[in-house]
N, C-alpha and C. Protein backbone atom coordinates (compact mmCIF):
# COMPACT_ATOMS: atom_id res chain seq x y z
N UNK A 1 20.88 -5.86 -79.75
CA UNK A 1 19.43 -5.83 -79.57
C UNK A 1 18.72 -5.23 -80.79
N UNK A 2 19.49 -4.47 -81.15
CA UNK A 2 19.00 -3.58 -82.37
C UNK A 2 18.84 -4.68 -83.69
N UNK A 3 19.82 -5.38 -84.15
CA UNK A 3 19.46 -6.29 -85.36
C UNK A 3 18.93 -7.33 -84.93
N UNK A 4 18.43 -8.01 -83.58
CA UNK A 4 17.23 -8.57 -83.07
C UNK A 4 15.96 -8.10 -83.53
N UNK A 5 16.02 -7.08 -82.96
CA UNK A 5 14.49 -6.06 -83.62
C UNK A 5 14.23 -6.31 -85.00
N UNK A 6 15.46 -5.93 -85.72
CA UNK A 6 15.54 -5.64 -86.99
C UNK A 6 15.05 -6.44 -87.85
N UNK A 7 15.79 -8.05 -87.56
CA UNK A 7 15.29 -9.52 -88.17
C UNK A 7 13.73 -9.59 -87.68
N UNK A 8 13.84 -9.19 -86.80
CA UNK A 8 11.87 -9.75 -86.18
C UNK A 8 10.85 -9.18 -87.13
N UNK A 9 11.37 -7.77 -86.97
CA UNK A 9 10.09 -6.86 -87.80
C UNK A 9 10.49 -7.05 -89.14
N UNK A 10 11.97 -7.50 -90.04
CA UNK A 10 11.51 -7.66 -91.66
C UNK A 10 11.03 -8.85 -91.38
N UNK A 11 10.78 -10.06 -90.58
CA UNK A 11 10.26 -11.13 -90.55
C UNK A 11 8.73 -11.13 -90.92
N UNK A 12 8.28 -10.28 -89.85
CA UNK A 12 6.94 -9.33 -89.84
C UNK A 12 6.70 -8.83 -91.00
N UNK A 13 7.14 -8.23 -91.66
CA UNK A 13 6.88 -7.63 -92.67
C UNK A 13 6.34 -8.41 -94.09
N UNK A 14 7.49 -9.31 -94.03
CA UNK A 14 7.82 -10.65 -94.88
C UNK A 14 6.49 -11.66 -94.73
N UNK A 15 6.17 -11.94 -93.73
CA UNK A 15 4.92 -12.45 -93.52
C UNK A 15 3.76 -11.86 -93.69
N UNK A 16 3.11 -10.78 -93.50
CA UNK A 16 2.20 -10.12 -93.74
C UNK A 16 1.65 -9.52 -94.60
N UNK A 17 2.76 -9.37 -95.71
CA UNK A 17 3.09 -8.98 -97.18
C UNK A 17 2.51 -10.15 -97.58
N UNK A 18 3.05 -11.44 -96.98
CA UNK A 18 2.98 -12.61 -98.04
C UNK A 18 2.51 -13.82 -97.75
N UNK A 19 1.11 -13.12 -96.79
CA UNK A 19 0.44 -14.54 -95.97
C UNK A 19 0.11 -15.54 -96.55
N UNK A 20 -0.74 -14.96 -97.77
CA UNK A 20 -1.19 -16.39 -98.75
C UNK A 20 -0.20 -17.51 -99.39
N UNK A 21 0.25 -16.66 -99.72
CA UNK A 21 1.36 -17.23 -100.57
C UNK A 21 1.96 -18.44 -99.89
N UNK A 22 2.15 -17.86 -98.66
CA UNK A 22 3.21 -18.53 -97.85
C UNK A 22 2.32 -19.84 -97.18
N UNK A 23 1.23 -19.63 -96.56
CA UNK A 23 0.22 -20.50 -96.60
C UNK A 23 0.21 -21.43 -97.64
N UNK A 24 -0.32 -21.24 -98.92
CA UNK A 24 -0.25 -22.08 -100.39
C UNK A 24 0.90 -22.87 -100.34
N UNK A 25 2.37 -22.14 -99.75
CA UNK A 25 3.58 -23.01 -99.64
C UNK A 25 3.49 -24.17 -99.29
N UNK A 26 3.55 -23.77 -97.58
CA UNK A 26 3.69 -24.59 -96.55
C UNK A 26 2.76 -25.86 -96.94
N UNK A 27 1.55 -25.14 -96.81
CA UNK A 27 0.48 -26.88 -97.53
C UNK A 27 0.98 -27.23 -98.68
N UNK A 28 1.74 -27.33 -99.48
CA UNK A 28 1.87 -27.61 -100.97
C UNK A 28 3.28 -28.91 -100.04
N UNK A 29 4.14 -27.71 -99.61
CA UNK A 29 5.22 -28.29 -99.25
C UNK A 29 4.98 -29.78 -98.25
N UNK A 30 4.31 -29.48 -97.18
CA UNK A 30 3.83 -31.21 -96.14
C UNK A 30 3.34 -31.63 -97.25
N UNK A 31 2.25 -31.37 -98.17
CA UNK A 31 1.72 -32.66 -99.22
C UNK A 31 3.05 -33.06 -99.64
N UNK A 32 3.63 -32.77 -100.44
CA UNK A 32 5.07 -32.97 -101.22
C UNK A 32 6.30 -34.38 -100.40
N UNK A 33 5.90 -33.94 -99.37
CA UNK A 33 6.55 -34.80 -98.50
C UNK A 33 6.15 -36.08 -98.61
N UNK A 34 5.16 -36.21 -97.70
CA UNK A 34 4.22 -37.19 -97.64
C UNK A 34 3.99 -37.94 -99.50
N UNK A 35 4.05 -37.08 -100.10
CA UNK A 35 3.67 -38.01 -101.61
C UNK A 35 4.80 -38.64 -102.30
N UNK A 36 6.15 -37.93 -102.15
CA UNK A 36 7.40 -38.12 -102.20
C UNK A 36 7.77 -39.15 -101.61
N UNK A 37 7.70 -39.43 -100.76
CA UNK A 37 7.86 -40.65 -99.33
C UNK A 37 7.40 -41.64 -100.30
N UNK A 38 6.06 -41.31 -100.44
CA UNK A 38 5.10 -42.96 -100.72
C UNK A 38 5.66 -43.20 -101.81
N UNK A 39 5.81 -42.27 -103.03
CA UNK A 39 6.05 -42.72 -104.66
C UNK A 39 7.14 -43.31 -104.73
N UNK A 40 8.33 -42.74 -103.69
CA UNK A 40 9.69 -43.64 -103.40
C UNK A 40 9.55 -45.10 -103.14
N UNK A 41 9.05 -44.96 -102.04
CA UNK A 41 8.64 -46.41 -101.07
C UNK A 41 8.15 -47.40 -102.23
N UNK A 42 7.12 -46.94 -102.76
CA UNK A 42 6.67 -47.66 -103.75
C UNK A 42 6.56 -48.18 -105.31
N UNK A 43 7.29 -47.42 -105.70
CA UNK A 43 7.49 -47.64 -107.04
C UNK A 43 8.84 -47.58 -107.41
N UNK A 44 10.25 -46.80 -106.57
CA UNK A 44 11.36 -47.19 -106.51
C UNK A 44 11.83 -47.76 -105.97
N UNK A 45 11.12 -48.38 -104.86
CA UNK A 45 11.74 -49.10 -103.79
C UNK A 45 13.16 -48.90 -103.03
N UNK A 46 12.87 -47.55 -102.75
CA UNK A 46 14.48 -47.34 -101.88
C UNK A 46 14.15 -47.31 -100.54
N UNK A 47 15.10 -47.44 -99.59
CA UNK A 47 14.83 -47.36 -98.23
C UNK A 47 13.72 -46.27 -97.55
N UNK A 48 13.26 -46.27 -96.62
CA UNK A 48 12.61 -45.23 -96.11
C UNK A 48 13.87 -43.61 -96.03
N UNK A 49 14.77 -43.94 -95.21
CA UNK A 49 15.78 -43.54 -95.26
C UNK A 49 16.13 -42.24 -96.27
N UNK A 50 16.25 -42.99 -97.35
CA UNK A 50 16.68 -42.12 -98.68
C UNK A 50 15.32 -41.43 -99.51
N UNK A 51 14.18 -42.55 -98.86
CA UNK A 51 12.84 -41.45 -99.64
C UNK A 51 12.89 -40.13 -98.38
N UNK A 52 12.66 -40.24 -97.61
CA UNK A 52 13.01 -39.57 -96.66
C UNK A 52 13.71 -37.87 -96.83
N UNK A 53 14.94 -38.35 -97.27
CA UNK A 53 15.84 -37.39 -98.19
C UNK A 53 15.84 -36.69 -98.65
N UNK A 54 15.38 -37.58 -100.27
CA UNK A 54 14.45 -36.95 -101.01
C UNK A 54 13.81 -35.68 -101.04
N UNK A 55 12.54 -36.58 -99.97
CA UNK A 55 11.35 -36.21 -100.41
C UNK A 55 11.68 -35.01 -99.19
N UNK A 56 12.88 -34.56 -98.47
CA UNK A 56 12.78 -33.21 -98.14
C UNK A 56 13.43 -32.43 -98.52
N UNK A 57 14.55 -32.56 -99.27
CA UNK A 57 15.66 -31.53 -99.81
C UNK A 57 14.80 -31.59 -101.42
N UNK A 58 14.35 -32.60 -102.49
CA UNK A 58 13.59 -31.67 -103.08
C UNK A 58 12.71 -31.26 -103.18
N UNK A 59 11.29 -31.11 -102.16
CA UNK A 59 10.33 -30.25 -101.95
C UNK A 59 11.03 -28.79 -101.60
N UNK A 60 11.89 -28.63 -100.74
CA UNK A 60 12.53 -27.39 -100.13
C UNK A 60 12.39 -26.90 -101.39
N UNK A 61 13.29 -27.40 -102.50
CA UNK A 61 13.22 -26.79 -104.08
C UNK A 61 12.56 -26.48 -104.83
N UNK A 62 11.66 -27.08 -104.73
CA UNK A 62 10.31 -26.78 -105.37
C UNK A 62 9.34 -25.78 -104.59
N UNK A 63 9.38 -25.45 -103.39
CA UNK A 63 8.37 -24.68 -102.78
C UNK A 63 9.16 -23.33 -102.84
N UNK A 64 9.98 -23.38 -102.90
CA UNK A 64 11.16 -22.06 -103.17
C UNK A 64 10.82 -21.24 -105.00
N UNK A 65 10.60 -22.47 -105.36
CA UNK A 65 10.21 -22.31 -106.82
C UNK A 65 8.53 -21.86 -106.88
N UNK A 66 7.87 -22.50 -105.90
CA UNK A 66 6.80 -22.27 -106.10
C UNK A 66 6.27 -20.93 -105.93
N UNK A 67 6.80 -20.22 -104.91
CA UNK A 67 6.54 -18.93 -104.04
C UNK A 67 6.92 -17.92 -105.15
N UNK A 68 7.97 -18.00 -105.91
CA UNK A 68 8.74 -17.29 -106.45
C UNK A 68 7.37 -17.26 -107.53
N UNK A 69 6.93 -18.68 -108.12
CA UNK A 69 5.95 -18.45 -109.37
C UNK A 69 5.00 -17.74 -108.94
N UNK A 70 4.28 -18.00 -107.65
CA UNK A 70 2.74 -17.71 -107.14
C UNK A 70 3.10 -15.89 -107.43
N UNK A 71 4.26 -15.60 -106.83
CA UNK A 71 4.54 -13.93 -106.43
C UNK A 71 4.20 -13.46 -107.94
N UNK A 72 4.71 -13.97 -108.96
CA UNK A 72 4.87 -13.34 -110.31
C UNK A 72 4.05 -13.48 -110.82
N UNK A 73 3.20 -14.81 -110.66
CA UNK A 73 1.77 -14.79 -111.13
C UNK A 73 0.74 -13.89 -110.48
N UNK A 74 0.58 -13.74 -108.76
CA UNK A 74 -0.02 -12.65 -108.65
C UNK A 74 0.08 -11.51 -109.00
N UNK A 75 1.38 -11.37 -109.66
CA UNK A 75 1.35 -9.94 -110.11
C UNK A 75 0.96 -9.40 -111.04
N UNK A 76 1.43 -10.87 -112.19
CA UNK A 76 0.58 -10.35 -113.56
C UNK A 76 -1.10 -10.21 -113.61
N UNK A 77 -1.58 -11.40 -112.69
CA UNK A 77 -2.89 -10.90 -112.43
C UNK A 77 -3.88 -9.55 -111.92
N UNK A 78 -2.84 -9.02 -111.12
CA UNK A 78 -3.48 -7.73 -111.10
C UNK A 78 -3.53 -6.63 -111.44
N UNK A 79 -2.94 -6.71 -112.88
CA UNK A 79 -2.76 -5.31 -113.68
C UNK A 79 -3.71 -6.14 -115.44
């Protein structure tokens, strides 16, 4: 019960620390999808299937990347 708690509240923590950010993600990340999908569909012409894929294992990568930039950029900004 105890590392129940434990995960919840650094969860908590983790979020509240890093609402924007994480916000900026998440919307960055569904656009990513959705644009990924179409640019596949349409200009490489691969199955839905494989844009599909794609367009979710490398957004995951990029929004992982992104969070990481936003954090370091907010930081240099405020000094």
């Amino acid at each position: 019960m105890e590392v129940t708690n434990g995960i919840f509240q650094a969860a908590q923590n983790i979020y509240h620390n890093n609402k924007g950010s994480l916000l900026r993600t998440v919307i960055y990340t569904i656009g990513h999808f959705i644009i990924a999908i179409t640019v596949l569909m349409l200009i490489a012409e691969v199955p839905f299937a494989v844009a599909l894929t794609d367009a979710i294992v490398e957004p995951i990568a990029n929004s992982i990347w992104y969070f990481i930039l936003d954090k370091w950029w907010a930081s240099k900004s405020k000094k």
